[in-house]
Structure formats: structure tokens, C-alpha cells
N, C-alpha and C. Protein backbone atom coordinates (compact mmCIF):
# COMPACT_ATOMS: atom_id res chain seq x y z
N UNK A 1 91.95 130.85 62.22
CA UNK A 1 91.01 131.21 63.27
C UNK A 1 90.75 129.97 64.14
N UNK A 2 90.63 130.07 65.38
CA UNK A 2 90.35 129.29 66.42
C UNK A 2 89.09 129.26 66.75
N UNK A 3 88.43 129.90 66.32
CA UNK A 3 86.58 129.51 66.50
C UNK A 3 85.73 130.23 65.00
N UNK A 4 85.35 129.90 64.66
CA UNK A 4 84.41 129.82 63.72
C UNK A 4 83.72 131.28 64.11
N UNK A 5 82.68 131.93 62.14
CA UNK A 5 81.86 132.66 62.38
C UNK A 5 80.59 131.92 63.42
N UNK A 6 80.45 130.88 62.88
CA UNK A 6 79.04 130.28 63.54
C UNK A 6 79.31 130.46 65.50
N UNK A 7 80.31 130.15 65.86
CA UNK A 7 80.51 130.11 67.02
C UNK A 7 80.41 131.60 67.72
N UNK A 8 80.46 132.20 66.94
CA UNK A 8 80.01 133.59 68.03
C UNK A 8 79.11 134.10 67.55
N UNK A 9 78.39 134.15 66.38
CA UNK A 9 76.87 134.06 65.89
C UNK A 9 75.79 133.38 66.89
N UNK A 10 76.64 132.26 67.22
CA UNK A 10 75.69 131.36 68.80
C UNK A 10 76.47 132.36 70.20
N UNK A 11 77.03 132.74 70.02
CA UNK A 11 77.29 133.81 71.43
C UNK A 11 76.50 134.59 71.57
N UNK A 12 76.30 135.39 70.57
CA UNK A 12 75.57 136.77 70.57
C UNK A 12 74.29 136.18 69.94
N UNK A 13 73.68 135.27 69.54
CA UNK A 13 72.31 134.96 69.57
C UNK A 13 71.93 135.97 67.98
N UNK A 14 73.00 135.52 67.02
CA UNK A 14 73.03 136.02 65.72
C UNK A 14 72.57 135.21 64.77
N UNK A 15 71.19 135.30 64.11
CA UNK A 15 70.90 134.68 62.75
C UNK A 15 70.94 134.94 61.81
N UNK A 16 71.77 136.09 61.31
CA UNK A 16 71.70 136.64 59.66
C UNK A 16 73.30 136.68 59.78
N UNK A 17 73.28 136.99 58.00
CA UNK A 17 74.91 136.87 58.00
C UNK A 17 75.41 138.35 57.36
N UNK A 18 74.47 139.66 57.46
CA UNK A 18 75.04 141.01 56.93
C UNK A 18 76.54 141.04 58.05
N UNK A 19 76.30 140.69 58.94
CA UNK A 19 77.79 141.01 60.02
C UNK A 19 78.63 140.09 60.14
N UNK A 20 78.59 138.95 59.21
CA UNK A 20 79.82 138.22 59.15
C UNK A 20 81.35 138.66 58.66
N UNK A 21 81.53 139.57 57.83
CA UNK A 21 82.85 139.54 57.98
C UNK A 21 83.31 141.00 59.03
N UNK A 22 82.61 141.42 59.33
CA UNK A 22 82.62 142.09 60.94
C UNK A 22 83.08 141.06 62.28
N UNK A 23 81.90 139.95 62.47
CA UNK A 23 82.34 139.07 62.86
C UNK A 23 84.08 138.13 62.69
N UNK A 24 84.19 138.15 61.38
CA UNK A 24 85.38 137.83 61.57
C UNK A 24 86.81 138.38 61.66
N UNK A 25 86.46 140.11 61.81
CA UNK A 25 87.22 140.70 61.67
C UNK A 25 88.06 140.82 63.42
N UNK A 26 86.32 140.34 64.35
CA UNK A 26 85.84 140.70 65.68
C UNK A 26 87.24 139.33 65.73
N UNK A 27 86.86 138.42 65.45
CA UNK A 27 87.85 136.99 65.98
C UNK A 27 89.22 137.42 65.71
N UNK A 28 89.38 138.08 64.99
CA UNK A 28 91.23 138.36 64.65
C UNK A 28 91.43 139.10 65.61
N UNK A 29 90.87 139.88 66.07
CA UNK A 29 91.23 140.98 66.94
C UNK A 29 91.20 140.17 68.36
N UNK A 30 89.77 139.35 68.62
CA UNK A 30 89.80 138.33 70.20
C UNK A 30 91.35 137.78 70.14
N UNK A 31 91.44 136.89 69.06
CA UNK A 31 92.43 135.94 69.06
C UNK A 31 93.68 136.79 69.30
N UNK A 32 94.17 137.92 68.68
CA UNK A 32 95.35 138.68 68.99
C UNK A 32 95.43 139.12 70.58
N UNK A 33 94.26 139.61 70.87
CA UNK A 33 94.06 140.22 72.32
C UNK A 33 93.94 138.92 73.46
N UNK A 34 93.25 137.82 73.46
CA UNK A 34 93.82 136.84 74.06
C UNK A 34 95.43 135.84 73.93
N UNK A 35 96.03 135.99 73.02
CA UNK A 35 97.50 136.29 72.96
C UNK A 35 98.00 137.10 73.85
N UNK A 36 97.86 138.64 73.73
CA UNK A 36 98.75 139.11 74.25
C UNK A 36 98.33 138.82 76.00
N UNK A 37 96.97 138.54 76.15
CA UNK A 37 96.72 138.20 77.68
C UNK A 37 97.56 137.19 78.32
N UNK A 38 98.16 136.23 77.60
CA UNK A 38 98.61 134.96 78.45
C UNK A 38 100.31 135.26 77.75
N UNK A 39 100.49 136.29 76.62
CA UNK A 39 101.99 136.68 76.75
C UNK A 39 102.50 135.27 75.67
N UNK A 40 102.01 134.73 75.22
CA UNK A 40 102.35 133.69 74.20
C UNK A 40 101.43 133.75 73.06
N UNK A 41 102.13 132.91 71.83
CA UNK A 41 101.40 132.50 70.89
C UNK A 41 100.00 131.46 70.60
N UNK A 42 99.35 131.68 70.43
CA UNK A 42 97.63 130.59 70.66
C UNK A 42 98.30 128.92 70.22
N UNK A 43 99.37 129.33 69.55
CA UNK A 43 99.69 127.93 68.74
C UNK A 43 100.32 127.22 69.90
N UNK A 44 100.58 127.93 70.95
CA UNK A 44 101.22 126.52 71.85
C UNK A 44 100.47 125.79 72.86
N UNK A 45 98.95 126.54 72.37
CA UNK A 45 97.72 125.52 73.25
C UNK A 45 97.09 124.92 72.89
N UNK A 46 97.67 124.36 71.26
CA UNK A 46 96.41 123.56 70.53
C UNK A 46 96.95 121.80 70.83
N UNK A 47 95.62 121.56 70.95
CA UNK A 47 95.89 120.50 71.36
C UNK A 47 95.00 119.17 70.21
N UNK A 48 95.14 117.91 70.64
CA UNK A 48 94.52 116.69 69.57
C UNK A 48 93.59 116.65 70.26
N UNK A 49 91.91 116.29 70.22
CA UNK A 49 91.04 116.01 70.50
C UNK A 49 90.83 113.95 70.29
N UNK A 50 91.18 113.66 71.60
CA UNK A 50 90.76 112.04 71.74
C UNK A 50 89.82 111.17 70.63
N UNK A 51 88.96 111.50 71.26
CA UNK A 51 87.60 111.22 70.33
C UNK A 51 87.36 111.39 68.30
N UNK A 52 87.87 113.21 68.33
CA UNK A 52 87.99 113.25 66.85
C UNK A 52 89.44 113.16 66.57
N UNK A 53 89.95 113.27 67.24
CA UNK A 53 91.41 113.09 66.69
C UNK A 53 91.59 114.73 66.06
N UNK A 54 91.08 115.53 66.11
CA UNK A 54 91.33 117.34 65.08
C UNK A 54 92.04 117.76 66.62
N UNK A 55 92.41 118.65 66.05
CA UNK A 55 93.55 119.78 66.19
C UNK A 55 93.14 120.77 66.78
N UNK A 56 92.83 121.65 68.58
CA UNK A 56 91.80 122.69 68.54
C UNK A 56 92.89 123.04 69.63
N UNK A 57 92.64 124.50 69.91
CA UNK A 57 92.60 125.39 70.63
C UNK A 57 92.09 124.30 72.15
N UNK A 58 93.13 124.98 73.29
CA UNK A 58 92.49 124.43 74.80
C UNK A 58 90.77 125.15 74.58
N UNK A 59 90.02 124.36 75.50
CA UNK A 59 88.51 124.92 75.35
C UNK A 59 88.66 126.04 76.24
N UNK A 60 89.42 126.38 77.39
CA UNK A 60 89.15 127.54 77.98
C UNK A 60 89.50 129.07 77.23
N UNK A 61 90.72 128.78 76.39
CA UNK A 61 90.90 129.76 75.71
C UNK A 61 90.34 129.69 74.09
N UNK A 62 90.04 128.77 73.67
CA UNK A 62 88.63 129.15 72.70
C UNK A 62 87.66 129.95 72.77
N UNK A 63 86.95 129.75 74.95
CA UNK A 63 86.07 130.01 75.28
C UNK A 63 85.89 131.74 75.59
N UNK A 64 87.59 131.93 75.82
CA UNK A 64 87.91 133.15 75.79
C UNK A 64 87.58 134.00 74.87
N UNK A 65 88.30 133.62 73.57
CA UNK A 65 87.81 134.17 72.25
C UNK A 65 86.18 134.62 72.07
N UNK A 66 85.76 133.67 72.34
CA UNK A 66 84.29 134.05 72.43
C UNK A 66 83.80 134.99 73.01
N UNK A 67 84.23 135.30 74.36
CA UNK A 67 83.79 136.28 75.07
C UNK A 67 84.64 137.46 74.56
N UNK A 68 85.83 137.85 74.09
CA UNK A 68 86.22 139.18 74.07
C UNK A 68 85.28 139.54 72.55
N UNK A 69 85.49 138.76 71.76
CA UNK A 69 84.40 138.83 70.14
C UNK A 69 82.80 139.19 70.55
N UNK A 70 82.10 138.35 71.46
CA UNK A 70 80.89 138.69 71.62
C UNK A 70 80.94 139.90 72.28
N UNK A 71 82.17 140.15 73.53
CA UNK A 71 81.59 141.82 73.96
C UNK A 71 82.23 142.63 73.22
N UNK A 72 83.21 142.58 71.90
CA UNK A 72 83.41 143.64 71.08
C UNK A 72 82.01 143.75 70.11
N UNK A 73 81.49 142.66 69.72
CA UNK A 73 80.49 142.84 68.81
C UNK A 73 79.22 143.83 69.56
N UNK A 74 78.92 143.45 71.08
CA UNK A 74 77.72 144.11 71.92
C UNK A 74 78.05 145.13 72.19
N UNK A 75 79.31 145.66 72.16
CA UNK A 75 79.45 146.92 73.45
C UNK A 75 80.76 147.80 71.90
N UNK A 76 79.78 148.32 70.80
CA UNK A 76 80.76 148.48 69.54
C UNK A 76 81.29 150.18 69.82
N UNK A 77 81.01 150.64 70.64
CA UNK A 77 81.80 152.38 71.34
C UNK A 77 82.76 151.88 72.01
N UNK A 78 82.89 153.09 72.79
CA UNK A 78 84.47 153.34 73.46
C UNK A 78 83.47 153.57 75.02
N UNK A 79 82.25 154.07 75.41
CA UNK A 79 81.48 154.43 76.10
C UNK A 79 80.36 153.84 76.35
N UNK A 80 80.08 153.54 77.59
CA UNK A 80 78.54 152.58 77.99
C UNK A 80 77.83 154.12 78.64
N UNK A 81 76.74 153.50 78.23
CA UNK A 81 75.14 154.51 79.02
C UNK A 81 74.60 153.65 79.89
N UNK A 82 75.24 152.66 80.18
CA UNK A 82 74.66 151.84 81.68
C UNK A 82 76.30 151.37 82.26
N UNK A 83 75.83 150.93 83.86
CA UNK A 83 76.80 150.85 84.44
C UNK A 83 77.20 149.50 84.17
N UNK A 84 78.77 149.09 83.54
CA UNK A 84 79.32 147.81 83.36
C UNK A 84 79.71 147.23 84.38
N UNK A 85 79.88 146.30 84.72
CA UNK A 85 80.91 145.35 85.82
C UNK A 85 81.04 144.25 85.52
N UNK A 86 82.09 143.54 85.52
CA UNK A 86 82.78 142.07 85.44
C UNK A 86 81.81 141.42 85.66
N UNK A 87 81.99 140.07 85.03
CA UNK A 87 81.33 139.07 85.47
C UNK A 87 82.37 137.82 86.40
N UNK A 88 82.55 137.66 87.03
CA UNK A 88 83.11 136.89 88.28
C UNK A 88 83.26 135.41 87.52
N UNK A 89 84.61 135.03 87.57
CA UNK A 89 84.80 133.71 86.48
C UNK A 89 85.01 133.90 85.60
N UNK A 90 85.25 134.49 84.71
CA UNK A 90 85.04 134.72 82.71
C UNK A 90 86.56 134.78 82.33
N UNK A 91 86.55 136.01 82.08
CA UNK A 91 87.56 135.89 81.05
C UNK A 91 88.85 135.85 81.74
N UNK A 92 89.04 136.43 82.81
CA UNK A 92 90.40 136.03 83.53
C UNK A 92 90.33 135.14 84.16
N UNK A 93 89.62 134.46 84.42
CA UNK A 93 89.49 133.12 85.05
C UNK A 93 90.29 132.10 84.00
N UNK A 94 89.42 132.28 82.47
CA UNK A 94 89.85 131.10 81.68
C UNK A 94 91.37 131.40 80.95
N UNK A 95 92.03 132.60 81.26
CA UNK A 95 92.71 132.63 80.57
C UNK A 95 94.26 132.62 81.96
N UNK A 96 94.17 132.56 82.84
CA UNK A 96 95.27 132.88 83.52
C UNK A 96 95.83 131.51 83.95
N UNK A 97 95.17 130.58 84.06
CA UNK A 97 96.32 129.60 84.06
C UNK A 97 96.91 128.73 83.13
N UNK A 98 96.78 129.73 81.64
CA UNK A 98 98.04 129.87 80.61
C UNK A 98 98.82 131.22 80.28
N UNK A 99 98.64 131.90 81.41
CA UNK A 99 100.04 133.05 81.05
C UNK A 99 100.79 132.49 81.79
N UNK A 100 101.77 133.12 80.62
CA UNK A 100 103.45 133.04 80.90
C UNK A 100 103.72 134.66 80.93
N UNK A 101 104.92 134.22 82.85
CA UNK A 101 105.44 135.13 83.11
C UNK A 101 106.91 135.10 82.25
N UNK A 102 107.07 136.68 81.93
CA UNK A 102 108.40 136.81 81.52
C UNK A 102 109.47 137.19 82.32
């Protein structure tokens, strides 16, 4: 996994842990679905961190993860009772200038 339970527990403003392995079921599924968005494997954006020297995921597509996990965790139907719309910047923003065209 490329982001932690804790990390989308702080997305969604989560303090108990009954929905953690929900939660992490939520990240397998982000992480697969931001894959298939940029058409490659996550493993060819990890990069060394300067400072700690560890091994992470680019931050924009970490940041990604976060957002498809936090709105699978908020929005858990197939159907909204209020009107949705994009948020301008987000998730195709952070993720398109790492797809690869085939």
C-alpha cells in the first residue's frame, strides 16, 4: 500500500478503528483505480525521498489515492440524493501528467 490506514482516517476526519479494514480494502481498490487512470503500474512512480532517504509514491499520486478512498468511503452507493459536481483541480489534475499514452 502506498498510503497508510491513518492517512485516509485524516481524509475523512476518522477517529475509531471499527472501519479499518474497510478502509483498507477502500486503498486497494484507490490504488488499482489510480493505476488504471495513468495506464501504468504505481511502481514506476516511486521515488527516494532526499531528506529521509524512504521509498514513496510521487505526492501527487499518493494524493490521488486519497481522494478516490475518501470519496469511496463518503459516497458508499451507486446513487447521490444531492447534486454532485467535480471539484476543479483534484483528481485529474494530479493524476494526468503521469499517464501514459498507448
Amino acid at each position: 500500500m502506498y498510503v497508510t490506514i491513518e492517512d485516509i482516517k485524516r481524509q475523512v476526519n476518522v477517529d475509531f478503528s471499527e472501519d479499518d479494514i474497510y478502509i483498507a480494502d477502500l486503498i486497494e481498490t484507490a490504488e488499482a483505480a489510480v493505476a488504471n487512470m495513468i495506464n501504468t503500474g504505481l511502481e514506476d512512480y516511486v521515488v527516494v525521498e532526499e531528506q529521509s532517504g524512504e521509498s514513496k509514491l510521487a505526492a501527487p499520486l499518493r494524493h490521488a489515492i486519497k481522494l478516490v478512498a475518501a470519496n469511496l468511503y463518503e459516497n458508499r452507493e451507486p446513487v447521490s440524493y444531492a447534486k454532485a459536481s467535480n471539484v476543479a483541480f483534484t483528481l485529474s489534475f494530479l493524476v494526468m501528467p503521469y499517464v501514459k499514452l498507448t
